[in-house]
C-alpha atoms as a PDB file:
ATOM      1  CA  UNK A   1     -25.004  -0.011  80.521  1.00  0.00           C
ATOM      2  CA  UNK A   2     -28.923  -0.839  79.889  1.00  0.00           C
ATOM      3  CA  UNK A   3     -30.572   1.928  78.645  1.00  0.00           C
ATOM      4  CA  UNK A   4     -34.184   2.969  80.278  1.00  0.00           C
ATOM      5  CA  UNK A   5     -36.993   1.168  78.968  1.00  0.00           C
ATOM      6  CA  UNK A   6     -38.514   4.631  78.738  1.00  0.00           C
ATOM      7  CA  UNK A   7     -35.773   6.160  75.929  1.00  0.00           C
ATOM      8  CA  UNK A   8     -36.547   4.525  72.889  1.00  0.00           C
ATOM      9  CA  UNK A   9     -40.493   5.906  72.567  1.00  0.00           C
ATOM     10  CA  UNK A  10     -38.667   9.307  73.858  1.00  0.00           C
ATOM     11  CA  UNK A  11     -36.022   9.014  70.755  1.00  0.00           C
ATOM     12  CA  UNK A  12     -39.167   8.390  68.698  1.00  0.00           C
ATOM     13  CA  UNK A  13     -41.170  11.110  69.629  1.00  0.00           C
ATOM     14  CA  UNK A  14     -38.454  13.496  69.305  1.00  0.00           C
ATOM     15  CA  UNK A  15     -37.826  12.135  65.906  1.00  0.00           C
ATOM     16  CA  UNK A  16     -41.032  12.643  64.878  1.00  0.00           C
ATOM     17  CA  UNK A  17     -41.053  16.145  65.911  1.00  0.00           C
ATOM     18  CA  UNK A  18     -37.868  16.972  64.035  1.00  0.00           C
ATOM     19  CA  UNK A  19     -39.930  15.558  60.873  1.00  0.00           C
ATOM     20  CA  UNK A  20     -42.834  17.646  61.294  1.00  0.00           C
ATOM     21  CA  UNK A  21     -41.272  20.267  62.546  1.00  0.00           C
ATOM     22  CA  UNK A  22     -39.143  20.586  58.876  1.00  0.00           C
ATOM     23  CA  UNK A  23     -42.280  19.133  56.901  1.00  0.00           C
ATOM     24  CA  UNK A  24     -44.057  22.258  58.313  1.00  0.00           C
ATOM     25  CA  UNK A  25     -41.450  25.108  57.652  1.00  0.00           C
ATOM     26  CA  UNK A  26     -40.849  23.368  54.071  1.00  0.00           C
ATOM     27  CA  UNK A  27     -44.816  24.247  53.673  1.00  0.00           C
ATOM     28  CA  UNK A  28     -45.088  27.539  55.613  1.00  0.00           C
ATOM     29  CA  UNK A  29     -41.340  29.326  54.374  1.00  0.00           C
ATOM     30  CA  UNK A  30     -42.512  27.730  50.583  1.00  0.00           C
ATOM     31  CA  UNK A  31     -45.857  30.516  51.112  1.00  0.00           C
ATOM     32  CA  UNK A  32     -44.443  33.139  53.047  1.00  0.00           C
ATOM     33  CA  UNK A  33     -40.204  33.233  53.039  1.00  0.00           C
ATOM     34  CA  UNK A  34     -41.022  35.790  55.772  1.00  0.00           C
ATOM     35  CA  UNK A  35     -42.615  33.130  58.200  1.00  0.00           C
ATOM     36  CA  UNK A  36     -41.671  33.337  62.011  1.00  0.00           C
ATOM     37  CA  UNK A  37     -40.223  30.320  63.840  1.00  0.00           C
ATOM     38  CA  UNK A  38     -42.844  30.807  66.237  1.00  0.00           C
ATOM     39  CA  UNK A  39     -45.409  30.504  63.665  1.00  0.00           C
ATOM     40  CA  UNK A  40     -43.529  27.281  62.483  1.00  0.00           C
ATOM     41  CA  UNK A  41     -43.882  25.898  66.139  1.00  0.00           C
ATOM     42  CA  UNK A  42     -47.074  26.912  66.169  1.00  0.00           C
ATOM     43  CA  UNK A  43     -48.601  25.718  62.547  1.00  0.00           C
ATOM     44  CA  UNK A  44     -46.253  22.511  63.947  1.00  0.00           C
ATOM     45  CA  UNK A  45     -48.402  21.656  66.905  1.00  0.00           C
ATOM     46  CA  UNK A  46     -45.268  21.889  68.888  1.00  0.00           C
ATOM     47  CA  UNK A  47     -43.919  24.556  71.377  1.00  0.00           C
ATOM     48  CA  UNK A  48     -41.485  27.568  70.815  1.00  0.00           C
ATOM     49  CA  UNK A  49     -39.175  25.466  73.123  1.00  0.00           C
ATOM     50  CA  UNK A  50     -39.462  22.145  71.606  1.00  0.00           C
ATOM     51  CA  UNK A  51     -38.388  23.775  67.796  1.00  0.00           C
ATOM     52  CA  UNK A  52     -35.417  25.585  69.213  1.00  0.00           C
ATOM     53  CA  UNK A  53     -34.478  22.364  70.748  1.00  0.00           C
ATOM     54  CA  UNK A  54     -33.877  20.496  67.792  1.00  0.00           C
ATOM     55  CA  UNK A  55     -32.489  24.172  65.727  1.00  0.00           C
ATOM     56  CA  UNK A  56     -31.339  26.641  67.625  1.00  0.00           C
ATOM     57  CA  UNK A  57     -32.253  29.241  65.171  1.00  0.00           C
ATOM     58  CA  UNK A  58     -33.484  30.099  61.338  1.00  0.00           C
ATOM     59  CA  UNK A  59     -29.786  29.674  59.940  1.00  0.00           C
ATOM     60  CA  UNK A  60     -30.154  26.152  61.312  1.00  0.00           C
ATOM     61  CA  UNK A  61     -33.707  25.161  60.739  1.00  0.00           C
ATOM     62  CA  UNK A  62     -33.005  26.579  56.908  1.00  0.00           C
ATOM     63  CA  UNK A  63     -29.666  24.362  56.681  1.00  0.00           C
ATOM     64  CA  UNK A  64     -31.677  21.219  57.349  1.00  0.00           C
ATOM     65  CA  UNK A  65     -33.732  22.128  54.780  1.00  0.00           C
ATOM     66  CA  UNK A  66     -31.414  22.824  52.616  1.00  0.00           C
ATOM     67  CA  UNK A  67     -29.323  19.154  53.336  1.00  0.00           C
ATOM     68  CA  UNK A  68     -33.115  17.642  52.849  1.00  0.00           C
ATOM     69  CA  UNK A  69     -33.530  19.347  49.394  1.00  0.00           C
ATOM     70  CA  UNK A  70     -29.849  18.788  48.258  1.00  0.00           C
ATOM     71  CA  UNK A  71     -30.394  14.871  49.043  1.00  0.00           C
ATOM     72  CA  UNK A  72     -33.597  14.721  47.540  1.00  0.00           C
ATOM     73  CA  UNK A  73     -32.389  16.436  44.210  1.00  0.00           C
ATOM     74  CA  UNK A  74     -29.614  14.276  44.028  1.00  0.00           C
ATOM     75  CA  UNK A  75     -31.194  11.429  44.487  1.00  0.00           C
ATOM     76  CA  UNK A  76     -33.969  12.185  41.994  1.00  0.00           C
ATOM     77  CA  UNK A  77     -30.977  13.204  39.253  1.00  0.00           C
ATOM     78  CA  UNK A  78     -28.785  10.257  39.851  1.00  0.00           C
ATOM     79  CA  UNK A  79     -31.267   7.136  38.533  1.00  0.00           C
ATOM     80  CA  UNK A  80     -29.821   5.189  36.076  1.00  0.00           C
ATOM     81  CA  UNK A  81     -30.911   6.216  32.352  1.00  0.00           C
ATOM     82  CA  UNK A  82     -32.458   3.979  29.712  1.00  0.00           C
ATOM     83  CA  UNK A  83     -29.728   2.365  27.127  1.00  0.00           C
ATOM     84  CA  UNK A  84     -30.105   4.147  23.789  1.00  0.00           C
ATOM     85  CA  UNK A  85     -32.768   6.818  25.317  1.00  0.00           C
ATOM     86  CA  UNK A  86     -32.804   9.695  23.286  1.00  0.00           C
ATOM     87  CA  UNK A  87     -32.431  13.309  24.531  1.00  0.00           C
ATOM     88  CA  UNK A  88     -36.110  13.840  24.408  1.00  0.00           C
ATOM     89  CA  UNK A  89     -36.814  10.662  26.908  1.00  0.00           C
ATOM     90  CA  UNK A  90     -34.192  11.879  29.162  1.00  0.00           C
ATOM     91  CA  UNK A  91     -35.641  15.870  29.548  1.00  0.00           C
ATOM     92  CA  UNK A  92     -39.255  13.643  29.879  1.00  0.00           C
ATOM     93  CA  UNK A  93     -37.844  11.308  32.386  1.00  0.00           C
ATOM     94  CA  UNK A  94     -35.708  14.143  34.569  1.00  0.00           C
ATOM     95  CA  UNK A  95     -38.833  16.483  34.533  1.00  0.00           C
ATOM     96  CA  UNK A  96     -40.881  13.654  36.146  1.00  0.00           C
ATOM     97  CA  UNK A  97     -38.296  12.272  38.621  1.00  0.00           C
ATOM     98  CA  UNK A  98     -37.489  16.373  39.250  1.00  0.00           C
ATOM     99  CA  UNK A  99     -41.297  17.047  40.002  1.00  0.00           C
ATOM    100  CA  UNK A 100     -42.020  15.213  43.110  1.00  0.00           C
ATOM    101  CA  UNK A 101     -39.244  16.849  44.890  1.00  0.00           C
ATOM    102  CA  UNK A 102     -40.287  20.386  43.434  1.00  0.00           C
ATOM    103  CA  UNK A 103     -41.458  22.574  46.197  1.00  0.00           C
ATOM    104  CA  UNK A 104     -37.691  21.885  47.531  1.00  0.00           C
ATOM    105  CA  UNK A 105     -36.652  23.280  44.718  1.00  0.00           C
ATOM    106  CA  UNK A 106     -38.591  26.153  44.761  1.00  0.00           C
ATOM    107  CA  UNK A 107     -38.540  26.576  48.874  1.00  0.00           C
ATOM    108  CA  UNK A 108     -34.398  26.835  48.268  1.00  0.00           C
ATOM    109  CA  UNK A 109     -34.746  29.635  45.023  1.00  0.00           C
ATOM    110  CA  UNK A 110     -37.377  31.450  47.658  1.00  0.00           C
ATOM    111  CA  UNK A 111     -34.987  31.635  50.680  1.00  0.00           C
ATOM    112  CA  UNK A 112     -31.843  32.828  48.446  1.00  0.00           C
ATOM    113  CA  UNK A 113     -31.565  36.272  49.150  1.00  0.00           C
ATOM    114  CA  UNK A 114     -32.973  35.955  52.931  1.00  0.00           C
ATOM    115  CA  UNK A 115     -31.256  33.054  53.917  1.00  0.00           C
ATOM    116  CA  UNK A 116     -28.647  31.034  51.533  1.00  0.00           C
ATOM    117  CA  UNK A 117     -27.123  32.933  49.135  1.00  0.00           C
ATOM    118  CA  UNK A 118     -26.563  32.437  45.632  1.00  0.00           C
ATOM    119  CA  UNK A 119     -23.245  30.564  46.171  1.00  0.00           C
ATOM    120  CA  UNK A 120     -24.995  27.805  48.046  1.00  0.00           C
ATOM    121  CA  UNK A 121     -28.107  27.428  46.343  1.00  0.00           C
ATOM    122  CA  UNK A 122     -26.442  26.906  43.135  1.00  0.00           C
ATOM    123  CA  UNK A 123     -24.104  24.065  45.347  1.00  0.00           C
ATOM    124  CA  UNK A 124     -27.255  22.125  45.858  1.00  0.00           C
ATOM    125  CA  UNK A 125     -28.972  22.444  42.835  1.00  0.00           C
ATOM    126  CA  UNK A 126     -26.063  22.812  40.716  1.00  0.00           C
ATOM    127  CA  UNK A 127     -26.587  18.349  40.498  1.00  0.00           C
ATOM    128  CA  UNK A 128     -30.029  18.625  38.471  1.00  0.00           C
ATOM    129  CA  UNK A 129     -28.463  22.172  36.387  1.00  0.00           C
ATOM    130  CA  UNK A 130     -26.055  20.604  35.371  1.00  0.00           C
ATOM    131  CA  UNK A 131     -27.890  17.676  34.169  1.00  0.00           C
ATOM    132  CA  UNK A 132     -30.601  19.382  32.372  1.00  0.00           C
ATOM    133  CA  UNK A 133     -28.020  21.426  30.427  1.00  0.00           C
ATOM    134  CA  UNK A 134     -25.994  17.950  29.134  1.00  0.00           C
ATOM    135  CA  UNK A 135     -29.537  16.669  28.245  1.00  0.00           C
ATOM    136  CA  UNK A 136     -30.399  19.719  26.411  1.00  0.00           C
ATOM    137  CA  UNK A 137     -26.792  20.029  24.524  1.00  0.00           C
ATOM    138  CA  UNK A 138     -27.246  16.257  23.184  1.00  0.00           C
ATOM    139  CA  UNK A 139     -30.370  17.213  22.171  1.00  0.00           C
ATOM    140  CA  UNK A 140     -29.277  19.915  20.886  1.00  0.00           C
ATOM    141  CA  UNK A 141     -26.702  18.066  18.766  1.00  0.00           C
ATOM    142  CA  UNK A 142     -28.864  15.282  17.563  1.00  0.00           C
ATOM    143  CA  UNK A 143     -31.371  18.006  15.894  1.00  0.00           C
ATOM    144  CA  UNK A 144     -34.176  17.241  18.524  1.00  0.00           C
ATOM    145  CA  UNK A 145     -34.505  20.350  20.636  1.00  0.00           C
ATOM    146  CA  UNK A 146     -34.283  23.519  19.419  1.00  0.00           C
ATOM    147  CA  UNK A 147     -30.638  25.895  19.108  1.00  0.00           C
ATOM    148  CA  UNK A 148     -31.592  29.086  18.419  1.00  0.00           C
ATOM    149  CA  UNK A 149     -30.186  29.570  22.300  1.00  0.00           C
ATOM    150  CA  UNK A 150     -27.291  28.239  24.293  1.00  0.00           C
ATOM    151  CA  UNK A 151     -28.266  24.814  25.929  1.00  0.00           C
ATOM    152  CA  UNK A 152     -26.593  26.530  29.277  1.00  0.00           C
ATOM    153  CA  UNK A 153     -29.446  29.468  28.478  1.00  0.00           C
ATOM    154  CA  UNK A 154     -31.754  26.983  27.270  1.00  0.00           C
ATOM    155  CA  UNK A 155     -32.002  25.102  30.878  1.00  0.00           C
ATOM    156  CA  UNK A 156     -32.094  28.245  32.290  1.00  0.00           C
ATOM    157  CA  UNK A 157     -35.476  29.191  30.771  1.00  0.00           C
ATOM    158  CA  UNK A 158     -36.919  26.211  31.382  1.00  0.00           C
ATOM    159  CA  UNK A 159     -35.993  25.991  35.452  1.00  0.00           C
ATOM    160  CA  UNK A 160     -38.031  29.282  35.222  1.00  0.00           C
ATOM    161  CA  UNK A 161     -40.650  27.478  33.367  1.00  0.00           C
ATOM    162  CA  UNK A 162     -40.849  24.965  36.247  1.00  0.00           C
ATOM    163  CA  UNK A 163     -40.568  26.845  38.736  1.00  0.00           C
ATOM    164  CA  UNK A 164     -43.445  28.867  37.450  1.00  0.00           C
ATOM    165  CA  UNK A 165     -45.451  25.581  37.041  1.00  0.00           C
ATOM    166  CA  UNK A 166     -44.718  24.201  40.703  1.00  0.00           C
ATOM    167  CA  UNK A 167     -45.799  27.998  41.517  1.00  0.00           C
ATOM    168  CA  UNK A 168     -49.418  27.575  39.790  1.00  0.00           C
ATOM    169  CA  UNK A 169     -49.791  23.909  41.750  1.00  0.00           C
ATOM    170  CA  UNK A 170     -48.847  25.783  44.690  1.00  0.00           C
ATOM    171  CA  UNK A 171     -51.588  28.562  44.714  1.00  0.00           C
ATOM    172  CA  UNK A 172     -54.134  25.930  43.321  1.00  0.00           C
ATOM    173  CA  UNK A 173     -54.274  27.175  39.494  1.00  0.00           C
ATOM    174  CA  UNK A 174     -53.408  23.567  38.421  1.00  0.00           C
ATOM    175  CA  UNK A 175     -52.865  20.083  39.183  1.00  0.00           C
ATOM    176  CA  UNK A 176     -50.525  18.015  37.574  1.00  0.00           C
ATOM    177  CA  UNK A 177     -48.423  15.011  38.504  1.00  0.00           C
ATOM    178  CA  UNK A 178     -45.471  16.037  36.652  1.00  0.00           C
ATOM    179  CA  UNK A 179     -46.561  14.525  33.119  1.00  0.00           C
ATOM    180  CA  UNK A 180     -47.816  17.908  31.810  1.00  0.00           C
ATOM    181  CA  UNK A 181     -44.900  19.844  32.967  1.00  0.00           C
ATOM    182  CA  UNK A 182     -42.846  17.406  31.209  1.00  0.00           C
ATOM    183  CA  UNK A 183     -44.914  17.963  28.043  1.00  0.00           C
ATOM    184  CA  UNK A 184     -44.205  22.029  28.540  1.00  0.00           C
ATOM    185  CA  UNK A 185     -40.573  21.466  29.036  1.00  0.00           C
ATOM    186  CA  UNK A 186     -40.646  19.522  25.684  1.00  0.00           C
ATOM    187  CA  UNK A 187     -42.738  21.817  23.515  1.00  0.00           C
ATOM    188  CA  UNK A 188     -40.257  24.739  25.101  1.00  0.00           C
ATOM    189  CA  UNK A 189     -37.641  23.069  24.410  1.00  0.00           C
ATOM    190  CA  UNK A 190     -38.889  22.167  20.574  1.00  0.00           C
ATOM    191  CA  UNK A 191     -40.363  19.143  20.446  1.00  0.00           C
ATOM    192  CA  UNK A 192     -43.876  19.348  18.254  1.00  0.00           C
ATOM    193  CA  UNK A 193     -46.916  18.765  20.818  1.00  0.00           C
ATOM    194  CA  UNK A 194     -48.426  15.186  19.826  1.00  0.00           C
ATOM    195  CA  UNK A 195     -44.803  14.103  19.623  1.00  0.00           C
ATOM    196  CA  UNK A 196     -43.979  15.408  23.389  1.00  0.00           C
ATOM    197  CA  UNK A 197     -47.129  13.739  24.571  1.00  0.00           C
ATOM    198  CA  UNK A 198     -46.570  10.496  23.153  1.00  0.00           C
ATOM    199  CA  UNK A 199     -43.217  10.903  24.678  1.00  0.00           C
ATOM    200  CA  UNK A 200     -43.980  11.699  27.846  1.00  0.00           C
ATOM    201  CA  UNK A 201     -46.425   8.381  28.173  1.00  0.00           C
ATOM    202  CA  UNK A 202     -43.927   6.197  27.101  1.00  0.00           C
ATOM    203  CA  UNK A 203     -41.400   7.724  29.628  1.00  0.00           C
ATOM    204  CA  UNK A 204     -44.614   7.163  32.256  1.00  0.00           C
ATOM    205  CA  UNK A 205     -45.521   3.668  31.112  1.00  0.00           C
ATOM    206  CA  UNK A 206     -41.832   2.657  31.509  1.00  0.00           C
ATOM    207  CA  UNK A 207     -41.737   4.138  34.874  1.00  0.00           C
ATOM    208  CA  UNK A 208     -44.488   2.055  35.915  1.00  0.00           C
ATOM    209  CA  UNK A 209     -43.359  -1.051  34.531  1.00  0.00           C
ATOM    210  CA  UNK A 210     -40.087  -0.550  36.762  1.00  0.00           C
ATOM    211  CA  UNK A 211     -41.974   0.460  39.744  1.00  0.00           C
ATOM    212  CA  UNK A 212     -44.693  -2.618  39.253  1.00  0.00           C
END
């Protein structure tokens, strides 16, 4: 059976509505966990009707955004690692492939008590926690980061730390593209300053090289 000509820029549209729809509750829940979904719609450019068509409520508008922020986190976590890297270019390298997916991060520790539940936030970020800690325990180990504290209690502090950071971007306190959070997370986690920094750019200069 031929489809209508007409479908296709329909399909489109409606696609494109689902994206802004979630780009704009990502934005307005990440200020105000509180938001309405007709203030969603309405900071959308869409009508009530035309949200609720694509989620029929908050439990599923939130779900989407928590399968968008699971994906992204995993996918950010999961890049292959440089042979022989040591601990300190790993935290350097996670912090800056973490950062650009942040706000998801932080949207999903906002909605927790409102929306998700502990159990399944710490399913979707339980990926990039569980990462930080192994990076943390070999650097641990190999005498470059600090053990005064348990690497478990270690990552801990410094997903607080980020958090905190991402928080500051949000409210327009600070800009940063990720390399001076990654230069916090290594001075927290014990690496001298100047050593972080240099660090950090080499982690950055590699990344570009890949990328160019």
């Amino acid at each position: 059976m031929v489809e209508p000509k007409g479908r296709e820029p329909v399909r489109r549209n409606a696609r494109s509505n689902r994206a802004r729809i979630l780009a704009t509750a990502r934005q307005e829940l990440g200020r105000n966990p509180e938001v309405t979904l007709e203030e969603i719609a309405r900071a959308a450019g869409v009508v009530r009707r035309t949200l609720f068509g694509h989620f029929p409520g908050r439990a599923a508008l939130v779900e989407a955004l928590t399968e968008e922020a699971s994906q992204a986190l995993l996918s950010a976590v999961s890049g292959p690692s440089e042979p022989a890297e040591t601990p300190a270019h790993e935290l350097a390298r996670f912090v800056l492939s973490i950062w650009p997916v942040g706000d998801r991060y932080r949207l999903l520790l906002a909605l927790i008590h409102q929306d998700l539940g502990a159990q399944r936030v710490s399913e979707v970020l339980a990926p990039a926690r569980d990462e930080a800690a192994a990076i943390l325990d070999r650097g641990q180990r190999d005498g470059v980061f600090h053990s005064h504290l348990p690497s478990a209690v270690l990552s801990a502090g410094l997903e607080a730390l980020m958090i905190s950071l991402l928080e500051c971007v949000n409210v327009g306190m600070w800009e940063d593209d990720g390399t001076g959070a990654a230069v916090a997370a290594l001075v927290t986690a014990g690496v001298p300053t100047e050593r972080a920094r240099q660090v950090v750019e080499a982690v950055t200069v590699d990344a570009q090289d890949e990328a160019g």
